[in-house]
Protein backbone atom coordinates (compact mmCIF):
# COMPACT_ATOMS: atom_id res chain seq x y z
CA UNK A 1 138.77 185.88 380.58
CA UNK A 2 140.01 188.04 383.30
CA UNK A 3 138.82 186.29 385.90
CA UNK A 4 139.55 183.54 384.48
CA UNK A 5 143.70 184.03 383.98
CA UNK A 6 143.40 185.68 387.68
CA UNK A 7 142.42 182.12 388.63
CA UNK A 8 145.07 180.01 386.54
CA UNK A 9 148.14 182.43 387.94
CA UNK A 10 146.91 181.76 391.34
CA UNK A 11 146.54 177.99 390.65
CA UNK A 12 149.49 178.03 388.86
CA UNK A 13 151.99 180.05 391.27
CA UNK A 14 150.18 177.55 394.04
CA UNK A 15 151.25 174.35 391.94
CA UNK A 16 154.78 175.74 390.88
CA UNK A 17 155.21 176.43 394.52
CA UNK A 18 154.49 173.03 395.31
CA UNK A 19 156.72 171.56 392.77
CA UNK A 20 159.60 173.39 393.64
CA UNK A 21 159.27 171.93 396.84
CA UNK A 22 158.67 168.32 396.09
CA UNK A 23 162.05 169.30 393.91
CA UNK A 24 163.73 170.11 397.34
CA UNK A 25 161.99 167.02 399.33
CA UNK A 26 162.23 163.80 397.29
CA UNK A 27 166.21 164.31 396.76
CA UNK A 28 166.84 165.11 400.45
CA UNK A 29 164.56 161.99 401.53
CA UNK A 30 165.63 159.34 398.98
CA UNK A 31 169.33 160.36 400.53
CA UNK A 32 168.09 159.81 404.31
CA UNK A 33 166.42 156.97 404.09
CA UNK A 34 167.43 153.76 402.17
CA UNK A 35 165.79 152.66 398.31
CA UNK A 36 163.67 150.18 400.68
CA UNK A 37 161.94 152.30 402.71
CA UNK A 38 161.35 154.76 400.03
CA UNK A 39 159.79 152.32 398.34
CA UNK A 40 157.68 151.43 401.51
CA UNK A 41 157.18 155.23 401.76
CA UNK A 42 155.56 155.33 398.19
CA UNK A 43 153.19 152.19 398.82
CA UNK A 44 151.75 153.31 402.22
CA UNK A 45 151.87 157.02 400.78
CA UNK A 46 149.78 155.40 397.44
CA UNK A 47 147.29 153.08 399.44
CA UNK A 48 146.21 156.07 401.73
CA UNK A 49 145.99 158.62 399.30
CA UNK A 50 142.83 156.46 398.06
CA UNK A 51 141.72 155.92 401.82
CA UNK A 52 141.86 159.57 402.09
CA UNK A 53 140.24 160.20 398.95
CA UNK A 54 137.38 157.76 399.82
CA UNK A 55 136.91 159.42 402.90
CA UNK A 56 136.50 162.92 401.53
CA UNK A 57 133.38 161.95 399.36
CA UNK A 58 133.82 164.23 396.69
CA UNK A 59 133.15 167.02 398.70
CA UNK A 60 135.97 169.49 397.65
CA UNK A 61 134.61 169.70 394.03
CA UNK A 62 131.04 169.30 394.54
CA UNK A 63 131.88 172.34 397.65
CA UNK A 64 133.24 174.71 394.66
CA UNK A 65 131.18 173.91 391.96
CA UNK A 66 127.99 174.77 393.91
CA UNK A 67 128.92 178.20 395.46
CA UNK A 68 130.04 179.18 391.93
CA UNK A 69 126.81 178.69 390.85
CA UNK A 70 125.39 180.42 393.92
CA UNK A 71 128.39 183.02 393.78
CA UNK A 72 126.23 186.37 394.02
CA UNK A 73 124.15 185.25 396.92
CA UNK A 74 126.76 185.06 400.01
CA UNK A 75 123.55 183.85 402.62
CA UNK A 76 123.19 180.78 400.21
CA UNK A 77 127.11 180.32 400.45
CA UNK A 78 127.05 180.52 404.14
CA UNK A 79 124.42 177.43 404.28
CA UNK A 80 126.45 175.43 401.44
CA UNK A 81 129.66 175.83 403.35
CA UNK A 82 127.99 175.18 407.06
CA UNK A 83 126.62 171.93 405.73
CA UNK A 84 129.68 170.82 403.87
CA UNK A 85 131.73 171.16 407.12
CA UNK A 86 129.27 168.92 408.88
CA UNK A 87 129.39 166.53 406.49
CA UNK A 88 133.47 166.46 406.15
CA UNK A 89 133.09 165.58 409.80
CA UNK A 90 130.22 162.78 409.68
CA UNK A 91 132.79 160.87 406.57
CA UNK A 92 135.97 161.34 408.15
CA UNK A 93 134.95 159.93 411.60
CA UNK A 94 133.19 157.00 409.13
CA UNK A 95 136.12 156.65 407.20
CA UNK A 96 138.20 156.39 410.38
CA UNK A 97 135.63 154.19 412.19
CA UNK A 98 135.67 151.55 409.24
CA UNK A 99 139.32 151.41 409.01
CA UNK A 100 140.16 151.48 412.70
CA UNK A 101 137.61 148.23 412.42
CA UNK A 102 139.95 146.56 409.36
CA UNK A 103 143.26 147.09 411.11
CA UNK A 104 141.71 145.01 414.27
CA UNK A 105 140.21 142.66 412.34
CA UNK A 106 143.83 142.15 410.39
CA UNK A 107 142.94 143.08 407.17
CA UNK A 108 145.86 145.66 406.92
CA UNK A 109 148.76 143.99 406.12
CA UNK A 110 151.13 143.92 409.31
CA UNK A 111 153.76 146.06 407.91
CA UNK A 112 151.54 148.85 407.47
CA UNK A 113 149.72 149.23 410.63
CA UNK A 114 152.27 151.46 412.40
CA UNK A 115 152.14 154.12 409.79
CA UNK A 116 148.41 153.94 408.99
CA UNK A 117 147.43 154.34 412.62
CA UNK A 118 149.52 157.52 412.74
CA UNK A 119 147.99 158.74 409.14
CA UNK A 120 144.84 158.62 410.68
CA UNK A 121 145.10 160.87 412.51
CA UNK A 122 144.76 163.22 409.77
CA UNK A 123 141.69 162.40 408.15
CA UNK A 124 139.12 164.07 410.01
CA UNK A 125 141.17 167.26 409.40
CA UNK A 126 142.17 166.61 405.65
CA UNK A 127 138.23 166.44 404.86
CA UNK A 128 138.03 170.02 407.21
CA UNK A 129 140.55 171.72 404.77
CA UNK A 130 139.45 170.20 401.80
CA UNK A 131 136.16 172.01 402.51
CA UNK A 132 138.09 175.95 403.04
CA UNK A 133 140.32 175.38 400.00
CA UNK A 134 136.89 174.07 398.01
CA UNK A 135 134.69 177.14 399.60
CA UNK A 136 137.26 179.91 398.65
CA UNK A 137 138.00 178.07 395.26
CA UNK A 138 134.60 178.45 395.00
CA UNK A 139 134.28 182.12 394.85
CA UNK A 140 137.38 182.77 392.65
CA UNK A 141 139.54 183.41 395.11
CA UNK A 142 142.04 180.68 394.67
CA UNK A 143 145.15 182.53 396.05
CA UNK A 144 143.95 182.22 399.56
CA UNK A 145 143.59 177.75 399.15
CA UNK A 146 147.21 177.65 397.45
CA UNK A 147 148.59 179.65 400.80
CA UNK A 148 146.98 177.11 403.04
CA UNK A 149 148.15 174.16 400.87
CA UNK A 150 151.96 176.06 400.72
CA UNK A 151 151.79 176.36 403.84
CA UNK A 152 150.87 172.99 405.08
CA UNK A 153 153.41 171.41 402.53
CA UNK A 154 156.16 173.29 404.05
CA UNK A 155 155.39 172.19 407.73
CA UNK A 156 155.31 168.46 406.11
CA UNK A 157 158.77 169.00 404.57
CA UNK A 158 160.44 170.72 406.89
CA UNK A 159 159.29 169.09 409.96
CA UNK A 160 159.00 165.44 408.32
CA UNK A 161 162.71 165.90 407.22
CA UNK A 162 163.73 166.91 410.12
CA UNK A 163 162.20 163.90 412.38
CA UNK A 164 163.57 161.58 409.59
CA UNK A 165 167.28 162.73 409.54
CA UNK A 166 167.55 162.21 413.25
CA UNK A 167 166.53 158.56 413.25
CA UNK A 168 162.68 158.39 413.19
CA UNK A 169 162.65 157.32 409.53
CA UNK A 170 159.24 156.70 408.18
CA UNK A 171 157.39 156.94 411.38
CA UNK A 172 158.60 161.12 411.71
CA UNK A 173 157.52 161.45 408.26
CA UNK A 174 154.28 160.32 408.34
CA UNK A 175 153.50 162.08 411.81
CA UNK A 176 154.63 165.12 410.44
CA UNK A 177 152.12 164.49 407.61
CA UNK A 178 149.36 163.86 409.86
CA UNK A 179 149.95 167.03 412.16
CA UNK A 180 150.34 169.50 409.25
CA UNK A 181 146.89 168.53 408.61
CA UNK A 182 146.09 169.07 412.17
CA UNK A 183 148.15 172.75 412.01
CA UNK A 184 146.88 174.06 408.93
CA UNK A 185 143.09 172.41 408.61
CA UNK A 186 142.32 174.62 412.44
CA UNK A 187 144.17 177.38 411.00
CA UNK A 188 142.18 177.18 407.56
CA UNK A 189 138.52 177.13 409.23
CA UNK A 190 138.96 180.03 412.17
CA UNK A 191 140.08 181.95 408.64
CA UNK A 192 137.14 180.77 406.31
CA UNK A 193 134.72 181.34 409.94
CA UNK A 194 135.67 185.04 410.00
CA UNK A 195 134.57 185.86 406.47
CA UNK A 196 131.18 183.46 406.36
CA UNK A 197 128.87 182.50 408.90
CA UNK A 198 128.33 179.13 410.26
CA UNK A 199 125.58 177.70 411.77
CA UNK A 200 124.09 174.42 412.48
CA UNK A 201 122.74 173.71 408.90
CA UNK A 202 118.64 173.41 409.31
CA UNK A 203 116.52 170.37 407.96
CA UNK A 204 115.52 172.81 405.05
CA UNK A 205 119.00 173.60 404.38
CA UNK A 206 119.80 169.83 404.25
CA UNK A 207 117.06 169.09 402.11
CA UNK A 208 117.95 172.23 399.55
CA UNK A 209 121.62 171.57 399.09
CA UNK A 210 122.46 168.03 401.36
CA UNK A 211 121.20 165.94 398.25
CA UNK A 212 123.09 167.72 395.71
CA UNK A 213 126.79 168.10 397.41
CA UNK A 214 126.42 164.77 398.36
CA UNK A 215 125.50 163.43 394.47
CA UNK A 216 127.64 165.64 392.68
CA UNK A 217 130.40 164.74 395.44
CA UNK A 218 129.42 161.08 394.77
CA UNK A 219 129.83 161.46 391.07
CA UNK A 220 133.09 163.22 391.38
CA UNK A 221 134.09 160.61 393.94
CA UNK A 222 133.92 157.54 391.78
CA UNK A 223 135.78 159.54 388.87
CA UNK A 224 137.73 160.86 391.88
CA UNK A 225 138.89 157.19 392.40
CA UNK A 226 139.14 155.81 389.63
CA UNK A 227 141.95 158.44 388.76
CA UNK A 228 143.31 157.74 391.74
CA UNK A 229 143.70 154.01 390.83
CA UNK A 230 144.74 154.50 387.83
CA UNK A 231 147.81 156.89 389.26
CA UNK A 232 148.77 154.55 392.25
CA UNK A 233 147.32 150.54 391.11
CA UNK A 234 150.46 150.28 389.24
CA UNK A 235 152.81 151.42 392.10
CA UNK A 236 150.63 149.27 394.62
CA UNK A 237 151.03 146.73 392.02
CA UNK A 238 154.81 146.70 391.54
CA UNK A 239 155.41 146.45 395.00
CA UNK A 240 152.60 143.38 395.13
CA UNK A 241 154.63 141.16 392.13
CA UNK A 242 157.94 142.64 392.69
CA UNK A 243 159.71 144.67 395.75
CA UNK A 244 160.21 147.54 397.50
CA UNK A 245 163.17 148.97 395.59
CA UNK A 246 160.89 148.26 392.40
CA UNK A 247 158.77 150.34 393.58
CA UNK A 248 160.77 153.07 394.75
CA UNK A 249 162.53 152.88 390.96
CA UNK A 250 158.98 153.19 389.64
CA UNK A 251 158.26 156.19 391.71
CA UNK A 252 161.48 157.40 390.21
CA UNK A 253 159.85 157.63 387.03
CA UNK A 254 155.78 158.37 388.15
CA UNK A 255 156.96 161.50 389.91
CA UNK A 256 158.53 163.56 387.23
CA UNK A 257 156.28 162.15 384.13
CA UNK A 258 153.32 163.35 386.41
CA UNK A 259 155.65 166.97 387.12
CA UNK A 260 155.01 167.26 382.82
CA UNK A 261 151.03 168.01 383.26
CA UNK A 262 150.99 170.70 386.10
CA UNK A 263 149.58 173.05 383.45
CA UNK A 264 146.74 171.13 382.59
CA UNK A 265 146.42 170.65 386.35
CA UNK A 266 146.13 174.02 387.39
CA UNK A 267 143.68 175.06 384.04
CA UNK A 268 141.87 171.65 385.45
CA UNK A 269 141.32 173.36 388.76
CA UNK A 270 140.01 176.76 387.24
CA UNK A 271 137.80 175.80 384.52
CA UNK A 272 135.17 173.79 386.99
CA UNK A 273 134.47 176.73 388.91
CA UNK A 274 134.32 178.98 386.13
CA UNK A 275 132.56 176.62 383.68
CA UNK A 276 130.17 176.47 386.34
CA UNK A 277 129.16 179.97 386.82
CA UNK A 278 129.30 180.22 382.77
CA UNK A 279 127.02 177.55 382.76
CA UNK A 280 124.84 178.96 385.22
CA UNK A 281 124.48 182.26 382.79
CA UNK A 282 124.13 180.39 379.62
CA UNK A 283 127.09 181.72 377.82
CA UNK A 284 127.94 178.73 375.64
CA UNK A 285 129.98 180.83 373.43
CA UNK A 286 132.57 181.74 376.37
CA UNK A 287 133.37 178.00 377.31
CA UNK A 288 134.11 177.09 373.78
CA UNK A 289 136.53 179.73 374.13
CA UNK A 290 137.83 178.78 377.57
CA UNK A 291 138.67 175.24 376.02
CA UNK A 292 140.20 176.25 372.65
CA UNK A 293 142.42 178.19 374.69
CA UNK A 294 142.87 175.41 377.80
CA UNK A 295 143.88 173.38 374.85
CA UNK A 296 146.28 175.42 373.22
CA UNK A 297 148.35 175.88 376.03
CA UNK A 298 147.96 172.82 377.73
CA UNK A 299 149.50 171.25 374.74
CA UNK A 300 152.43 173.55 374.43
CA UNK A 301 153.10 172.84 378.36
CA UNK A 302 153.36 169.67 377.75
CA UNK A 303 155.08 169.62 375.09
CA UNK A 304 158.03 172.12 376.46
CA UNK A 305 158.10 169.78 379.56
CA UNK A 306 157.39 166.65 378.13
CA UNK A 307 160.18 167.03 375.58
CA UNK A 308 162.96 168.34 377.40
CA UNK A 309 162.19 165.75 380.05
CA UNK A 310 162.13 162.72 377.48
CA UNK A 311 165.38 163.84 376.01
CA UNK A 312 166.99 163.95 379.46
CA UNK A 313 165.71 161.18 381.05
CA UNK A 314 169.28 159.42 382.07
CA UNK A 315 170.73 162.73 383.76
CA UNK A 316 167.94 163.77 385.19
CA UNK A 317 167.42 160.65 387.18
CA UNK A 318 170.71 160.58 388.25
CA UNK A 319 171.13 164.14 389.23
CA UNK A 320 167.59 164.57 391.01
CA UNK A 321 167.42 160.70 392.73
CA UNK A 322 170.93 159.13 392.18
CA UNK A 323 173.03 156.32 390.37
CA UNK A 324 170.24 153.72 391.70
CA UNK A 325 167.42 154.91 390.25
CA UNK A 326 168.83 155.37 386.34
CA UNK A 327 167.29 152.72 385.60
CA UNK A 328 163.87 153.72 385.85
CA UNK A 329 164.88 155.90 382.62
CA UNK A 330 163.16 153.67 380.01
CA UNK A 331 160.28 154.06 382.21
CA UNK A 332 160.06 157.09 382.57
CA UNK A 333 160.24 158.07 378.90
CA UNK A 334 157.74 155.26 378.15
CA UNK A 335 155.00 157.46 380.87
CA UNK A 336 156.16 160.72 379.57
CA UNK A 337 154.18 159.47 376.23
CA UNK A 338 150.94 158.42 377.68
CA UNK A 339 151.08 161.57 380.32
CA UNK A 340 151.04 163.70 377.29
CA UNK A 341 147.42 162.72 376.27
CA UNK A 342 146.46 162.34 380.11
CA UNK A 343 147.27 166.10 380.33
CA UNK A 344 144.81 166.93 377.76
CA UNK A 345 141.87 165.08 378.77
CA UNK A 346 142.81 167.26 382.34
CA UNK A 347 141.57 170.39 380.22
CA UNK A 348 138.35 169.30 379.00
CA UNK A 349 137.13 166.81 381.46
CA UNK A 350 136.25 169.54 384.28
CA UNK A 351 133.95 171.62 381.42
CA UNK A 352 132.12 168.06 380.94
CA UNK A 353 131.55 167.21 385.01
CA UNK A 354 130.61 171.13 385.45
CA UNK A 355 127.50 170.64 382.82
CA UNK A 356 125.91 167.60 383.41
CA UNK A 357 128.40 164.81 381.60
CA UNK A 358 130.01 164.07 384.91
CA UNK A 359 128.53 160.54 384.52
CA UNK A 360 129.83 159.94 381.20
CA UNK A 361 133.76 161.40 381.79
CA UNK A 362 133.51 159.02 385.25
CA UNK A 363 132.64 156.01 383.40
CA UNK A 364 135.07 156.88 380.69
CA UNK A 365 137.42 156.79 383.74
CA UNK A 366 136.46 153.47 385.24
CA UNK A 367 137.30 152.04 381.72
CA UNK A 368 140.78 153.25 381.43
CA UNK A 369 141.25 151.87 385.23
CA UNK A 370 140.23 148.42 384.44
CA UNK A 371 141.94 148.25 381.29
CA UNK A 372 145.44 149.50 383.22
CA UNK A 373 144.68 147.01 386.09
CA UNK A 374 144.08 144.12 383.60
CA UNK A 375 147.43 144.89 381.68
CA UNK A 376 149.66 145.73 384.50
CA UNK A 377 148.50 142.33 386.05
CA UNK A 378 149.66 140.65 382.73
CA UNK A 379 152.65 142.57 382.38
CA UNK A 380 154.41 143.51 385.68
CA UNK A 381 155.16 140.00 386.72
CA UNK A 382 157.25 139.51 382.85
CA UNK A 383 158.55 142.85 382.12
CA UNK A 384 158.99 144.42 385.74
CA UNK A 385 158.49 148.25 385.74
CA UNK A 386 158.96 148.56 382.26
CA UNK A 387 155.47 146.69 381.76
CA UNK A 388 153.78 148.79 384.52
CA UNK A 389 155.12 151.78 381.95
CA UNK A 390 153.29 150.39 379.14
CA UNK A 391 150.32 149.11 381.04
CA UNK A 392 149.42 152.85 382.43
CA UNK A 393 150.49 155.10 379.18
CA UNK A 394 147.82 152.68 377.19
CA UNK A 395 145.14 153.00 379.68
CA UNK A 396 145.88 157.23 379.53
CA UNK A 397 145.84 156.98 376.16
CA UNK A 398 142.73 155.25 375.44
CA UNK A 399 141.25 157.61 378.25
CA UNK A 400 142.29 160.42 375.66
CA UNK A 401 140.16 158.43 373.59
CA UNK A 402 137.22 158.82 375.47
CA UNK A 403 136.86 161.48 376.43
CA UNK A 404 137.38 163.10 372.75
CA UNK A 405 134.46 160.73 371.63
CA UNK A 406 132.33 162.01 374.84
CA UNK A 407 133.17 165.37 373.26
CA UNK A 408 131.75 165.07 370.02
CA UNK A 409 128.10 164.60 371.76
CA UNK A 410 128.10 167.91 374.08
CA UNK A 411 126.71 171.32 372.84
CA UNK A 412 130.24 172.51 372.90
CA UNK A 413 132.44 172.75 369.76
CA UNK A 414 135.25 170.69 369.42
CA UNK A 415 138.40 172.28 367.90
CA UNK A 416 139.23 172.00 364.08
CA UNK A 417 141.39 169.65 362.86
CA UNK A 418 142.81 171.63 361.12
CA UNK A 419 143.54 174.10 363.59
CA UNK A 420 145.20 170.75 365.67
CA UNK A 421 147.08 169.21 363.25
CA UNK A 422 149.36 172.46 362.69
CA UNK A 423 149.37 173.26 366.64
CA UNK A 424 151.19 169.37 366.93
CA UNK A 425 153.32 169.74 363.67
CA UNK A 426 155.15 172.86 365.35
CA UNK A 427 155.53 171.26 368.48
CA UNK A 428 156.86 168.15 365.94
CA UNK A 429 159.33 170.72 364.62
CA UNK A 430 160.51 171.50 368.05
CA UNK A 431 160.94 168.04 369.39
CA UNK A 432 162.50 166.90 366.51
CA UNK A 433 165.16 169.89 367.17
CA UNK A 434 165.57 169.78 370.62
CA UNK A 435 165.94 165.61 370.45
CA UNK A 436 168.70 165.99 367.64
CA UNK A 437 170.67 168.04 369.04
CA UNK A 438 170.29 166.99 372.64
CA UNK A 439 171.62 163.22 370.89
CA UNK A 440 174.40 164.72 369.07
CA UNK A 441 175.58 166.61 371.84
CA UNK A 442 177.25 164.76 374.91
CA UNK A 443 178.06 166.54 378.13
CA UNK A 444 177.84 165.04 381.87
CA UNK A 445 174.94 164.64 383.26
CA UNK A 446 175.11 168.19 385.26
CA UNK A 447 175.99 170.09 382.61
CA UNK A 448 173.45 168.83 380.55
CA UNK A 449 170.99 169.78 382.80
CA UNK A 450 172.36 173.66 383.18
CA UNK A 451 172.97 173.78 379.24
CA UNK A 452 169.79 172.18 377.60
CA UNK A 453 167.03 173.03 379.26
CA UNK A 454 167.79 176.68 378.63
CA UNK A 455 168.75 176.47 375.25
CA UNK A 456 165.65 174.07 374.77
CA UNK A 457 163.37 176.91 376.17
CA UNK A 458 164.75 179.41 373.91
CA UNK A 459 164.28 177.04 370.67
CA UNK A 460 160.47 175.98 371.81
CA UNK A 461 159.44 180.23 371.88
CA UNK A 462 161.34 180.85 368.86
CA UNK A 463 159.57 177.86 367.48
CA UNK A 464 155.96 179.21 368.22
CA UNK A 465 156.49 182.78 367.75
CA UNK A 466 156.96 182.37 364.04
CA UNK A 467 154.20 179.74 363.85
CA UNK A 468 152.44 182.27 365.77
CA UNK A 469 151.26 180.16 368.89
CA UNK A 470 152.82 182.37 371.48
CA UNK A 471 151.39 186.20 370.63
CA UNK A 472 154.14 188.25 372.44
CA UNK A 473 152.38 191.56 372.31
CA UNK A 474 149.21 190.07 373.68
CA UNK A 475 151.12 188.38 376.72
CA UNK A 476 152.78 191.57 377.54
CA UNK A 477 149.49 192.95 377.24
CA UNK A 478 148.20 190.89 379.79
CA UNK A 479 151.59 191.04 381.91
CA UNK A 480 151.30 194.93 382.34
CA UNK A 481 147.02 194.17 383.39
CA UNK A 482 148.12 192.06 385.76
């Protein structure tokens, strides 16, 4: 487990990074530019973000799940990674071919066109790092992929601020977006080039490892959008039935509710790799331990951030975005709900797709993205954003569902009931708490947010140290390892 927790803290300092700066960006941009055209910021940011994923054909996961497997042999990674930059190159130019093709034929709406021209200009280079963050998640050495993605999010902000404040609105930020792909996808390959050598894969390497990146990469491509759609169809769809400053409220209340489940994120990102390579070996025993404990503390993430986040809806919006966006609050605590179970099915979805159930998770998938499209069609246009709330916790929920039921038919074991029931009745005890006196109390909505979130940490460890979910001496234990 080692390795393993090596992995998550790299994941996780990667993701906390990154979330520390979104905390800095969003505030700063929804200040420079008007609720409009952040709401036209979200849409075009939405729509591409499933371009983009289109274009990069799965490639990332199928890129680290097969050097894991191949992890000991570093001429076999050489060939996997050779081939997988080829064919980053062969999609993007596709995926920039075809959609060069729709904007001339008028497909893309009109007020789009400016900003997806410049986007795609980033494509070709997005697939590129995809590929060096994939090949050195791949052989467990995560901290080197978070840098590059740091680093490229800071250009973004910084830059794409910068361009915005001094009058080039959307069109600097999305230029900025495009070039720190340019900057940091060069950057990322002359790196991953002096540390593995490329050459022009051969037919036999094609034929040994071309079929399988490309069908595990398909696999994970359709699950790959399907999550995508079922993140962004309901902001696409809000600004479709409604407006732009609907949808920038929405966003108001998608960004932080998503913010709850960077836990289960960053244990989602660690346990394919690893599952793999466990896999690989046989050792059964070791991923039913991986997921009891990917479990565990993906539950008391969520329920720490999820709880504090609920109970603070009102000030939070108004501190982080402003007086306009409050009243996305009823939203927000309506997401906060279904992101809870979302966040679960995070943990145990990637030990699935790493041993042969990648079919059945990305079906399970497609299901809960119909189901949200269906009821976001039939409940946006009555009940506004609110509706589009509903619609998408339902659909997370019932993927919950799913993928519990998929569970039950793998050789791995799925936790006790038992063993759940008391892990949710302490986090019970501690939401109950927290919400109580978090009701009771009234301060501004500043001070709230400097007194409660402390004191709600404090009340959530004393909470599970005397049910005994957070072992003190065993995490200092691993603190002084580290």
């Amino acid at each position: 487990m080692s390795t393993l927790l090596r992995s998550i803290l790299s994941i996780f300092s990667g993701k906390a990074t990154n979330i520390l700066i979104s905390l800095v960006f969003t505030p700063i941009l929804v200040r420079i530019v008007s609720q409009e055209q952040y709401g036209l910021y979200v849409s075009v940011s939405a729509g591409f973000s499933i371009f983009a994923l289109l274009a990069g054909g799965g490639l990332l996961d199928s890129t680290r799940k097969i050097i894991a497997e191949n992890i000991k042999d570093q001429t076999k990674i050489s060939e996997i990674i050779s081939l997988s930059v080829v064919m980053s190159l062969v999609y993007g130019i596709t995926a920039v071919l075809i959609a060069s093709i729709s904007i001339l034929l008028g497909i893309v709406p009109s007020r789009y066109v400016p900003f997806i021209w410049i986007l795609l200009i980033s494509v070709v280079f997005k697939n590129v790092l995809s590929i060096v963050r994939g090949s050195f998640y791949g052989q467990q050495r995560e901290h080197v992929a978070e840098v590059l993605n740091i680093g490229r999010r800071v250009f973004y902000v910084i830059v794409g601020l910068t361009l915005a404040y001094i009058g080039y609105d959307l069109i600097g930020l999305f230029t900025a977006y495009s070039i720190s792909f340019v900057v940091i996808g060069v950057l990322g390959i002359i790196y991953l080039f002096r540390y593995f050598e490329f050459s022009a894969p051969s037919i036999e390497n094609i034929r040994r490892y071309g079929r399988e990146i490309a069908a595990f990469g398909g696999f994970q491509l359709i699950g790959g959008l399907s999550a995508a759609f079922l993140y962004k169809v309901d902001i696409l769809l809000v600004e479709y039935f409604r407006t732009s400053t609907a949808t920038a409220l929405y966003n108001s209340a998608i960004v932080p509710a998503e913010m709850i489940w960077f836990v289960p994120s960053v244990i989602q990102m660690a346990f394919l790799q690893h599952t793999a390579n466990l896999w690989a070996e046989d050792d059964i025993e070791k991923i039913n331990e991986q997921i009891r404990t990917g479990v565990k503390y993906s539950i008391l993430a969520l329920t720490l951030f999820g709880v504090g986040l609920f109970a603070l809806a009102e000030p939070f919006l108004q501190v982080y975005f402003g007086w306009n966006y409050v009243a996305a609050a009823d939203t927000l605590q309506l997401l906060i709900l279904g992101t809870f179970f979302f966040g679960i099915s995070r943990v145990i979805v990637p030990v699935f797709q790493a041993t042969g159930w990648v079919r059945h998770t990305e079906l399970m998938t497609v299901g809960a993205l119909l189901l949200n499209v269906l009821l976001n069609i039939v409940l946006i246009p009555r009940y506004g954003i609110i509706g589009a709330g509903i619609g998408t916790s339902i659909s997370y929920v019932m993927l919950f569902v799913g993928n519990v039921c998929i569970w039950f038919y793998t050789p791995f074991e799925v936790v006790p009931l038992l063993w759940a029931t008391r892990l949710v009745l302490a986090q019970g005890v501690f939401a109950a708490v927290f919400l109580a006196v978090v009701y009771i109390v009234e301060f501004s909505s500043l001070v709230s947010l400097l007194v409660f979130p402390p004191l709600g940490l404090v009340l959530f460890i004393g909470i599970n140290i005397i049910f005994g979910y957070i072992p003190l001496s065993k995490i200092l234990y691993r603190i002084s390892q580290l």
